[in-house]
Protein backbone atom coordinates (compact mmCIF):
# COMPACT_ATOMS: atom_id res chain seq x y z
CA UNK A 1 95.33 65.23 101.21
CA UNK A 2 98.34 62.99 101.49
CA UNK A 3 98.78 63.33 97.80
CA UNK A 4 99.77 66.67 98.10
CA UNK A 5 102.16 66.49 101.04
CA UNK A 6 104.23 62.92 100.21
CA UNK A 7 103.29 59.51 101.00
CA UNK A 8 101.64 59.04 104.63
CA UNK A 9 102.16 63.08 105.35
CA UNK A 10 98.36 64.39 105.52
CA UNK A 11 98.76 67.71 106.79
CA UNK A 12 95.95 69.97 108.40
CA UNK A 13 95.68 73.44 107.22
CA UNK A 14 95.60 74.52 110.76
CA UNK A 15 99.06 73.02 110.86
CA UNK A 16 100.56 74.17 108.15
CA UNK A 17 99.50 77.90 108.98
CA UNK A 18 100.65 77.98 111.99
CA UNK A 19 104.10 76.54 111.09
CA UNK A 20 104.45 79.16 108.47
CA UNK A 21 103.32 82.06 110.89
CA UNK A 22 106.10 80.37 113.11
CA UNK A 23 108.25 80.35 110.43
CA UNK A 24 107.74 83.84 109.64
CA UNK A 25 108.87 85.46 113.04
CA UNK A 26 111.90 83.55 112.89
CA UNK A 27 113.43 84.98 109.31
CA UNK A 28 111.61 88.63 110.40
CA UNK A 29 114.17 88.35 113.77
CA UNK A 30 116.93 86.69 112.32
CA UNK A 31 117.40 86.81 108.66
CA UNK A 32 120.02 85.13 106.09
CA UNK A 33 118.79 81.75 107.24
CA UNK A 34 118.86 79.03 104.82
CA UNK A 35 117.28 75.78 106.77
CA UNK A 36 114.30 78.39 107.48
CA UNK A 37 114.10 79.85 104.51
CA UNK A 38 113.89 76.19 102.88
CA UNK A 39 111.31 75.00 105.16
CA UNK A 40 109.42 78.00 104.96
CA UNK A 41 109.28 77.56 100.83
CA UNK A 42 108.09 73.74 101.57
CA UNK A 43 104.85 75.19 103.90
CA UNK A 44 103.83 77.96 101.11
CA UNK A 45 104.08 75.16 98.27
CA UNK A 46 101.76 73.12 100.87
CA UNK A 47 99.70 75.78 100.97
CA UNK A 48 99.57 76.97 97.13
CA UNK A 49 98.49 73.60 96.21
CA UNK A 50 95.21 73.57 98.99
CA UNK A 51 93.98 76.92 97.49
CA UNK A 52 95.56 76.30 93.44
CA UNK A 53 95.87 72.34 92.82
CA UNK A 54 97.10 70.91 90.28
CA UNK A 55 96.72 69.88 86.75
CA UNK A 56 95.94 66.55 87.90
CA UNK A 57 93.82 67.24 91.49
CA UNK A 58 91.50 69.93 91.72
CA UNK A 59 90.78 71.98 95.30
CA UNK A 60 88.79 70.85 97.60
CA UNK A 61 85.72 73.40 98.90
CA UNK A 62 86.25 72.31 102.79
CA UNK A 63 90.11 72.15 102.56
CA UNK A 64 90.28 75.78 101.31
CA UNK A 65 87.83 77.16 103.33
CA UNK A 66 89.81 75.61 106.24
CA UNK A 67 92.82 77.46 105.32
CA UNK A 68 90.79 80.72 104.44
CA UNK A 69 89.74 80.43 108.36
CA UNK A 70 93.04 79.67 110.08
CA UNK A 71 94.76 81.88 108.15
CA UNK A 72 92.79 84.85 109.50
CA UNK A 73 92.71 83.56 112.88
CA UNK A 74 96.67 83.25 113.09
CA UNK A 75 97.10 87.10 111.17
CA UNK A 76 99.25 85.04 108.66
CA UNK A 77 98.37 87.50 105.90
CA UNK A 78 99.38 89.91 108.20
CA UNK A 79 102.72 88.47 108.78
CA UNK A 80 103.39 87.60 105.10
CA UNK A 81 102.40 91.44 103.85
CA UNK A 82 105.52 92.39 106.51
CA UNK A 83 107.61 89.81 105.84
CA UNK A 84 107.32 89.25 101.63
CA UNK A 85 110.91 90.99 100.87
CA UNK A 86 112.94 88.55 103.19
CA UNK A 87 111.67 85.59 101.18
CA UNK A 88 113.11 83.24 98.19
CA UNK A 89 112.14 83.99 94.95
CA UNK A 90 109.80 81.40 94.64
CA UNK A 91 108.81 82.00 97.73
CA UNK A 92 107.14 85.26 97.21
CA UNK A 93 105.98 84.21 93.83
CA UNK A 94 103.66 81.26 96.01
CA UNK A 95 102.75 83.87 98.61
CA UNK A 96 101.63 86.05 95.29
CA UNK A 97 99.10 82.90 94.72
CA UNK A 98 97.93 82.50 97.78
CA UNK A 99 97.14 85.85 98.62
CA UNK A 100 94.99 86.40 95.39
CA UNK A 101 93.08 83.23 95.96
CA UNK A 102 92.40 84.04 99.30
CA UNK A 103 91.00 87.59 98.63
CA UNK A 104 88.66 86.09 95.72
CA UNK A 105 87.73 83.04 97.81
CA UNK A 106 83.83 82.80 98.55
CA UNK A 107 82.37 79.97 100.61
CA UNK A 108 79.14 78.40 98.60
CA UNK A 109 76.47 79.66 100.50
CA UNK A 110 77.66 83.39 99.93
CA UNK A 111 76.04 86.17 98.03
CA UNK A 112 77.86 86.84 94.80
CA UNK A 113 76.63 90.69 95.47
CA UNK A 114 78.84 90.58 98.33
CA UNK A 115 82.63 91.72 98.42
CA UNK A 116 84.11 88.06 99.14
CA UNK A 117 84.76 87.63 102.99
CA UNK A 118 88.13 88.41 103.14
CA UNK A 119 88.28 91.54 101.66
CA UNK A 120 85.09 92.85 104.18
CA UNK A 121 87.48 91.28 106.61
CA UNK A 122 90.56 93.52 106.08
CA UNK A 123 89.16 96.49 105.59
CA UNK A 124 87.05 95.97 108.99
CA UNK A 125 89.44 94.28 110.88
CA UNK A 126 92.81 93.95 109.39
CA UNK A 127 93.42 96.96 107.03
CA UNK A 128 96.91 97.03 107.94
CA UNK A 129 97.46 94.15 105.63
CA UNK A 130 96.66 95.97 103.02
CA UNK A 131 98.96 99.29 104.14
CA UNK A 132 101.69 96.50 104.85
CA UNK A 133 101.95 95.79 100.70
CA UNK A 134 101.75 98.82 99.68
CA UNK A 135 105.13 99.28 101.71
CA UNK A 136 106.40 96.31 99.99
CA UNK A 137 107.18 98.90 97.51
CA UNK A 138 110.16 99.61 99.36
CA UNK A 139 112.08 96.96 98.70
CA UNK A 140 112.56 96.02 95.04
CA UNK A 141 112.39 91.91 95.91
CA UNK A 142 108.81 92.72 97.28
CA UNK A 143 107.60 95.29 94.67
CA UNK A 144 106.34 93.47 91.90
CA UNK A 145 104.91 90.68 94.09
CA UNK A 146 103.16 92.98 96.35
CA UNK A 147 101.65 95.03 93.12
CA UNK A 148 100.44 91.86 91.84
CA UNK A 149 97.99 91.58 95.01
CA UNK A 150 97.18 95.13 95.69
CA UNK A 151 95.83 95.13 92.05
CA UNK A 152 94.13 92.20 92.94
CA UNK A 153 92.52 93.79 96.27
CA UNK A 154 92.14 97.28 94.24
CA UNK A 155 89.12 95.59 92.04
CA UNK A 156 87.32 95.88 95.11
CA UNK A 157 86.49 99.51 95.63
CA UNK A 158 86.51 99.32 99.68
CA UNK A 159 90.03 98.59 99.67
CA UNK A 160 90.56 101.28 97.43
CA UNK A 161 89.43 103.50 100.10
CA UNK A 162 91.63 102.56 102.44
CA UNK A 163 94.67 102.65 100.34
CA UNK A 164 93.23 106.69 99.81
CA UNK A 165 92.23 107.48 103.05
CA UNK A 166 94.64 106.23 105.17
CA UNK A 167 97.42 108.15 107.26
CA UNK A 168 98.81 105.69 109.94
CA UNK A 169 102.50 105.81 110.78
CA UNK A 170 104.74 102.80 110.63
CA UNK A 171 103.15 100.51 113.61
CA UNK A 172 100.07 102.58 114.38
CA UNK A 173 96.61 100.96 113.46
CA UNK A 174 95.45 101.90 109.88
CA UNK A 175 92.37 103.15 109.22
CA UNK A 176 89.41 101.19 109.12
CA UNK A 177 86.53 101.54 106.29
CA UNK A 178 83.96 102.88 109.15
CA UNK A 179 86.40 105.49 110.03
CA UNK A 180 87.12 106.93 106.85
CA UNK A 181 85.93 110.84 106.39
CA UNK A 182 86.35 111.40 103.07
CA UNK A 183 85.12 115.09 103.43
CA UNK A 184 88.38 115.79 105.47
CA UNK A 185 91.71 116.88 103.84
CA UNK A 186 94.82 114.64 103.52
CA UNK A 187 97.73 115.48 104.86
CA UNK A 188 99.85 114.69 102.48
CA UNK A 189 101.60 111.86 104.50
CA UNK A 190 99.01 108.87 104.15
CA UNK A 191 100.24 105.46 102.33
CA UNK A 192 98.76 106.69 98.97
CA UNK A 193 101.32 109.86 98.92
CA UNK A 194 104.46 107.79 98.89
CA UNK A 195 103.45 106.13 95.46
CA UNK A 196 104.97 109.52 94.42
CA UNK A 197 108.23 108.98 95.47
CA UNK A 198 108.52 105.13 94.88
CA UNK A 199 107.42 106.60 91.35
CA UNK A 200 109.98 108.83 90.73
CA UNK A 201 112.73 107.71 92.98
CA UNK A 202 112.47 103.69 92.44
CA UNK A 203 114.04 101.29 89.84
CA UNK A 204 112.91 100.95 86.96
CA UNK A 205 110.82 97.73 88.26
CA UNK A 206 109.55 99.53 91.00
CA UNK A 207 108.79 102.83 89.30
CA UNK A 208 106.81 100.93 86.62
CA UNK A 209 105.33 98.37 89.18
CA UNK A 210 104.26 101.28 91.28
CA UNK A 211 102.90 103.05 88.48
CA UNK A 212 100.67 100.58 87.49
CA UNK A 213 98.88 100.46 90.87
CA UNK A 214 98.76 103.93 91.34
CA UNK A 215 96.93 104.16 87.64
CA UNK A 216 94.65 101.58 88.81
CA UNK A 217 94.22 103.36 92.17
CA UNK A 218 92.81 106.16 90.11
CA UNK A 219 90.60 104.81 87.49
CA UNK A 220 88.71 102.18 88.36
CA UNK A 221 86.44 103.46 91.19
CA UNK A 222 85.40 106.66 89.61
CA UNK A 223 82.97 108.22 92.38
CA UNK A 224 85.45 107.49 95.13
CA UNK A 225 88.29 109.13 93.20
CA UNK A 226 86.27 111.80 91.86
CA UNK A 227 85.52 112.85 95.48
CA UNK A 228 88.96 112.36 96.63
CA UNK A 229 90.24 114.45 94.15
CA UNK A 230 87.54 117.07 94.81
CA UNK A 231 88.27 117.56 98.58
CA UNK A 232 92.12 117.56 97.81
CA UNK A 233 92.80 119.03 94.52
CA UNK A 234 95.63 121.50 95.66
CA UNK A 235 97.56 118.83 97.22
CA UNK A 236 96.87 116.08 94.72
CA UNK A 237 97.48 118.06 91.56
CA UNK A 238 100.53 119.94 93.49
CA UNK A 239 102.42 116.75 94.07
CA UNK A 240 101.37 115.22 90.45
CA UNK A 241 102.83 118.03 88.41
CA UNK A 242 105.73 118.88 90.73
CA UNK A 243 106.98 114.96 90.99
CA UNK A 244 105.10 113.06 88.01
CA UNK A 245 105.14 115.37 85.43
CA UNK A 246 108.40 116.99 85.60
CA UNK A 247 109.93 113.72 86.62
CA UNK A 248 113.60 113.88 85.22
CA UNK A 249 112.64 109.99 84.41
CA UNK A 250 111.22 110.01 80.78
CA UNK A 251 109.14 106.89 81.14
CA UNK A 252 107.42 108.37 84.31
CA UNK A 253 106.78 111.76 82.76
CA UNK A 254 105.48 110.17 79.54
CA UNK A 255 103.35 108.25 81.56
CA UNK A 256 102.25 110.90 84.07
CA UNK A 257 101.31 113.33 81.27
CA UNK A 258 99.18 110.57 80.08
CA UNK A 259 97.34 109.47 83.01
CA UNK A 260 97.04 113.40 83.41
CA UNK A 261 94.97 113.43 80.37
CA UNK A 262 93.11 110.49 81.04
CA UNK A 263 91.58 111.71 84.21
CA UNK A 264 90.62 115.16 82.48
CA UNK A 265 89.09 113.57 79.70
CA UNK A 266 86.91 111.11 81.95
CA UNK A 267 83.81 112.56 82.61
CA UNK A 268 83.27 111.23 85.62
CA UNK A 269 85.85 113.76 86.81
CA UNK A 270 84.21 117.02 84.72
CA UNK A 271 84.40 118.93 88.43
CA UNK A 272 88.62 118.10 88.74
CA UNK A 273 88.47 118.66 84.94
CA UNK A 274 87.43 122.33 85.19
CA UNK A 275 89.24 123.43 88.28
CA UNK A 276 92.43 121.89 86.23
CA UNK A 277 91.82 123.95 83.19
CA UNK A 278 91.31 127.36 84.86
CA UNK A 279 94.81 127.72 85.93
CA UNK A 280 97.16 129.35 84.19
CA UNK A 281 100.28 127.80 86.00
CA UNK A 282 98.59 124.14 84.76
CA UNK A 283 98.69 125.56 81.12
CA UNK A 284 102.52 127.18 81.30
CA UNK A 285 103.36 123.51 82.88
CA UNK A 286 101.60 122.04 79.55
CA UNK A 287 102.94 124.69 77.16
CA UNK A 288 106.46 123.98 78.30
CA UNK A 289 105.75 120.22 77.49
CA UNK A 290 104.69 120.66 73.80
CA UNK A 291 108.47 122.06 73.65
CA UNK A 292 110.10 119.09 74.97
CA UNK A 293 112.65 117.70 72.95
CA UNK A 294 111.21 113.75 72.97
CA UNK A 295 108.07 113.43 70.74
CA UNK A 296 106.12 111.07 73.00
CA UNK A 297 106.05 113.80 75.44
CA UNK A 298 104.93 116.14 72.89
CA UNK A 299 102.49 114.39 71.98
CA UNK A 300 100.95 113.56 75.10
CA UNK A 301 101.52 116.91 76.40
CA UNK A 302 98.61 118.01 73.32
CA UNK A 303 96.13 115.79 74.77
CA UNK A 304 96.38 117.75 78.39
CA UNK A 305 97.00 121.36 76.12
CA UNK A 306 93.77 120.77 74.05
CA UNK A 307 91.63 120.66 76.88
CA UNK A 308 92.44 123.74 77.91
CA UNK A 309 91.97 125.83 74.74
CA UNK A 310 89.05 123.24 73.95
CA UNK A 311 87.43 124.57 76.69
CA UNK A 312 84.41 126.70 76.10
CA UNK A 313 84.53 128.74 79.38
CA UNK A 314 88.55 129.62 79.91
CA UNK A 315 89.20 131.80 83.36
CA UNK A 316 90.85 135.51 82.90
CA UNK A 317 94.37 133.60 83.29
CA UNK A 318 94.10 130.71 80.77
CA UNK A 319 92.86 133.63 78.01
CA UNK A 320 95.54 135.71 78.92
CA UNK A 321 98.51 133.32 78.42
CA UNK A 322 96.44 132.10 75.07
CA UNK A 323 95.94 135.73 73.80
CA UNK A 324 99.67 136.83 74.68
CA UNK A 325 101.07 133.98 73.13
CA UNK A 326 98.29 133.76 70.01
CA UNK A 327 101.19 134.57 66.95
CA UNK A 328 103.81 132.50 68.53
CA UNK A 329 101.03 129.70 68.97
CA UNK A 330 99.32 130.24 65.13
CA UNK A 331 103.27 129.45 64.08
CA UNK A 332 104.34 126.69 66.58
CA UNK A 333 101.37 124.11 66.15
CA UNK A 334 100.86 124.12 62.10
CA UNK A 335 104.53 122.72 62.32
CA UNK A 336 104.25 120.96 65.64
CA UNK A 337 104.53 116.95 64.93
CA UNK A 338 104.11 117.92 61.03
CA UNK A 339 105.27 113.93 60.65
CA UNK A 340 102.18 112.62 62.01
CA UNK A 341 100.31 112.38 58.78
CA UNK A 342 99.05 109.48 59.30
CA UNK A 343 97.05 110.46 62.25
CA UNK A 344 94.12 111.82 60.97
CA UNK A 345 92.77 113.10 64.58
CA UNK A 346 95.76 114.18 65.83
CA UNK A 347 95.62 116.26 62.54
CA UNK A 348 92.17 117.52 63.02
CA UNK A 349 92.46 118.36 66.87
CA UNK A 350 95.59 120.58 65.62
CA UNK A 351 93.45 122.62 63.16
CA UNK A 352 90.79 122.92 65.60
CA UNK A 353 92.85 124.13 68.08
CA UNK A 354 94.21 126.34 65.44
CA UNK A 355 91.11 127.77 64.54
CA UNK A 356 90.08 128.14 68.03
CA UNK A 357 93.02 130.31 69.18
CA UNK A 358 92.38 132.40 66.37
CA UNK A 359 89.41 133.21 67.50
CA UNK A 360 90.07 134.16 71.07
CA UNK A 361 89.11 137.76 71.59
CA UNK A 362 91.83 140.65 71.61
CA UNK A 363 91.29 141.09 75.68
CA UNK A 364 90.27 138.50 78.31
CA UNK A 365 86.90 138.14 79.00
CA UNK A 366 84.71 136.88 82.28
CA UNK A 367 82.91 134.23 81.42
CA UNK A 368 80.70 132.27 83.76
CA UNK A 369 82.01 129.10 84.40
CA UNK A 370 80.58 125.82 85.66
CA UNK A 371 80.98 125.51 89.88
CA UNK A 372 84.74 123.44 89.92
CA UNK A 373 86.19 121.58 92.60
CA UNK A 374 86.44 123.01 96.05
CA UNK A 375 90.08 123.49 96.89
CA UNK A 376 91.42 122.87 100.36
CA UNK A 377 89.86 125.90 102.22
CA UNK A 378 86.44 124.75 100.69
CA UNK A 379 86.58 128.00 98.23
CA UNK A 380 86.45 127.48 94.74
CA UNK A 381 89.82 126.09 92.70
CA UNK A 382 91.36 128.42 90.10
C-alpha cells in the first residue's frame, strides 16, 4: 500500500481510522483550526483511495474490508455524520466517497439478496448515523454532501424506515429497525418532519437538496410509504399543503404540487389517493392554484384538480364545491392555458374534465365510496 501513502509510508487502515476519529474530536471541540483541518484532509484522501483507487491501481478486497471493519468498530461514520459541516471543501466531498462505498461494500462470500452489511449494521446498531445526516441539512456546507449519501442509504428500504419512523431528540438514541411500530401515529416531531422546514425555510441549495431526498423518501419504497401515509394522513397531508404547497417559494410550490400529483396518481397509494380526493378543503386548496398567476403552477395544479373531478365516486363536499361553481368552471377551463396547443393530452384531459362537470347532477349525491385511509383516530378520512 505504500503507493498510495508516499514512498516507505504503508499505512494500516486501523491506523488511519483511528487518526481520523482522533482528528475528528479535535475540530468538533475546537474549530477554525488549520494544521487539523489539513491533516485531517490528508487521512480522508488516504482513505478514499483504499475504498476508490485510482485510474492506475485498483482496490484491494482485504484492504477495504479492513477499513469497512475498523471503521465500525471506532463509530467513525458516526463521528463524520456529526462532524461533515466543520470540514474543507474537499474534505466533505472525500467523506461523500467514502461513505457511499462503504454502505454498498459487500465482502465476497455475501448473499447478493442481502442488504450489504453496513446498512443491516446501522439500522440495528448505529441508526443514529443515519439521523446525524439528515441534520446535516442544517448547515448549508453539509447539505448537499449529506443528501448525496442519504440518497445513497435511501435505495435501501430499511433505512428508509428509520428516516420515517424515527422521533429521537438531539442526543437521545434513534430508533432502531426492531423497534419501529409503524401502526402508531407520528408526532409530528421525528427527523422526517423537519424536511418541511429545511424545504421551505433553506437556501436555495438546501431547499432543492432537501427536496430531492424527501421525493426520494417518498417514492421509492411504495408499501412502506403507502402505510405511513395511511396511519398519518391528517398530519402528513396537513403539513404538505400548509408548508409545501403554499410555500411563498415558487420553485418549492411548483415542485410540491407536483410530487402532490405524483403520489395520487401512483397506484400503489389508491387508499391516500381517495381519502385526498374526498375533501373539499384539498379541492378549494387546488382550485385556488389553477388561478395562480405563474403557468407552471397552473399547470401542475390540473394534474392534482383532475383527480378530483376524475373521480368516479366524489363525497357530498367535493360535489358541492363542483356543482356551486359548475358555470364559473364551464367558462374558466375552455380558456385556461388556451396556449398549450401543442399538448394534445393536456387538451383532452381539459375537455374531459369539461364534459364531466357538465354532467354532475343539479344536487349532491351519496355515493358509496371505496374504504380510504384511516385518519389519526383510526375513523375513516374525509
Amino acid at each position: 500500500m505504500s503507493f498510495f501513502f508516499g514512498r516507505g509510508r504503508s499505512r494500516q487502515p486501523a491506523d488511519i481510522v483511528r487518526a481520523t476519529k482522533d482528528l475528528l474530536l479535535h475540530i468538533q471541540d475546537s474549530p477554525n483550526a488549520p494544521k487539523v483541518d489539513e491533516e485531517l484532509s490528508k487521512q480522508l484522501t488516504q482513505m478514499k483511495l483504499i475504498v476508490q483507487g485510482t485510474q492506475e491501481v485498483n482496490t484491494s478486497p482485504e484492504q477495504v474490508h479492513a477499513l469497512v471493519q475498523v471503521t465500525l468498530q471506532e463509530d467513525l461514520l458516526y463521528e463524520l455524520s456529526r462532524a461533515l459541516h466543520l470540514l474543507p471543501f474537499e474534505a466533505r466531498k472525500d467523506t461523500q466517497t467514502i461513505f457511499s462505498h462503504i454502505l454498498r461494500f459487500r465482502p465476497a462470500s455475501y448473499a447478493p439478496d442481502k442488504d450489504p452489511p453496513v446498512v443491516s449494521y446501522l439500522v440495528h446498531h448505529r441508526p443514529e448515523v443515519i439521523i446525524e445526516l439528515c441534520r446535516g441539512y442544517a448547515h448549508p456546507q453539509s447539505a448537499m454532501p449529506c443528501g448525496v449519501i442519504l440518497r445513497e442509504a435511501l435505495k435501501y428500504d430499511v433505512i428508509t424506515a428509520v428516516v420515517l419512523y424515527d422521533e429521537s431528540n438531539e442526543g437521545e438514541p434513534a430508533v432502531r429497525l426492531s423497534d419501529l411500530k409503524p401502526s402508531v401515529l407520528q408526532s409530528g416531531n421525528g427527523i422526517f418532519w423537519n424536511f418541511f422546514e429545511w424545504i421551505d425555510k433553506g437556501n436555495f441549495e438546501v431547499s432543492a437538496d432537501a427536496f430531492t431526498t424527501f421525493r426520494e423518501i417518498l417514492t421509492r419504497h411504495k408499501s412502506l410509504v403507502t402505510s405511513y401515509l395511511a396511519t398519518n394522513f391528517d398530519l402528513f397531508f396537513g403539513r404538505f399543503n400548509d408548508t409545501l404547497i403554499q410555500s411563498d417559494s415558487y420553485v418549492t410550490k411548483r415542485q410540491s404540487i407536483k410530487l402532490l400529483g405524483e403520489i395520487l396518481l401512483d397506484r400503489a397509494n389508491y387508499s391516500v389517493m381517495v381519502a385526498y380526493v374526498e375533501s373539499g378543503e384539498n379541492l378549494k386548496l387546488c382550485m385556488k392554484l389553477l388561478r395562480d398567476d405563474r403557468k407552471m403552477v397552473q399547470y401542475e395544479g390540473f394534474h392534482v384538480f383532475k383527480v378530483f373531478v376524475a373521480n368516479p365516486t366524489k363525497s357530498v363536499a367535493v360535489q358541492r364545491i363542483l356543482i356551486n361553481n359548475r358555470d364559473r368552471l364551464l367558462r374558466f377551463l375552455p380558456k385556461f392555458l388556451e396556449d398549450r396547443t401543442d399538448d394534445d393530452q393536456f387538451m383532452d384531459e381539459k375537455s374531459f374534465l369539461v364534459r364531466q362537470i357538465e354532467l354532475l347532477p343539479r344536487e349532491p349525491v351519496e355515493q358509496a365510496r371505496p374504504r380510504p385511509a384511516q385518519s389519526v383516530s383510526g375513523t375513516a378520512v374525509a
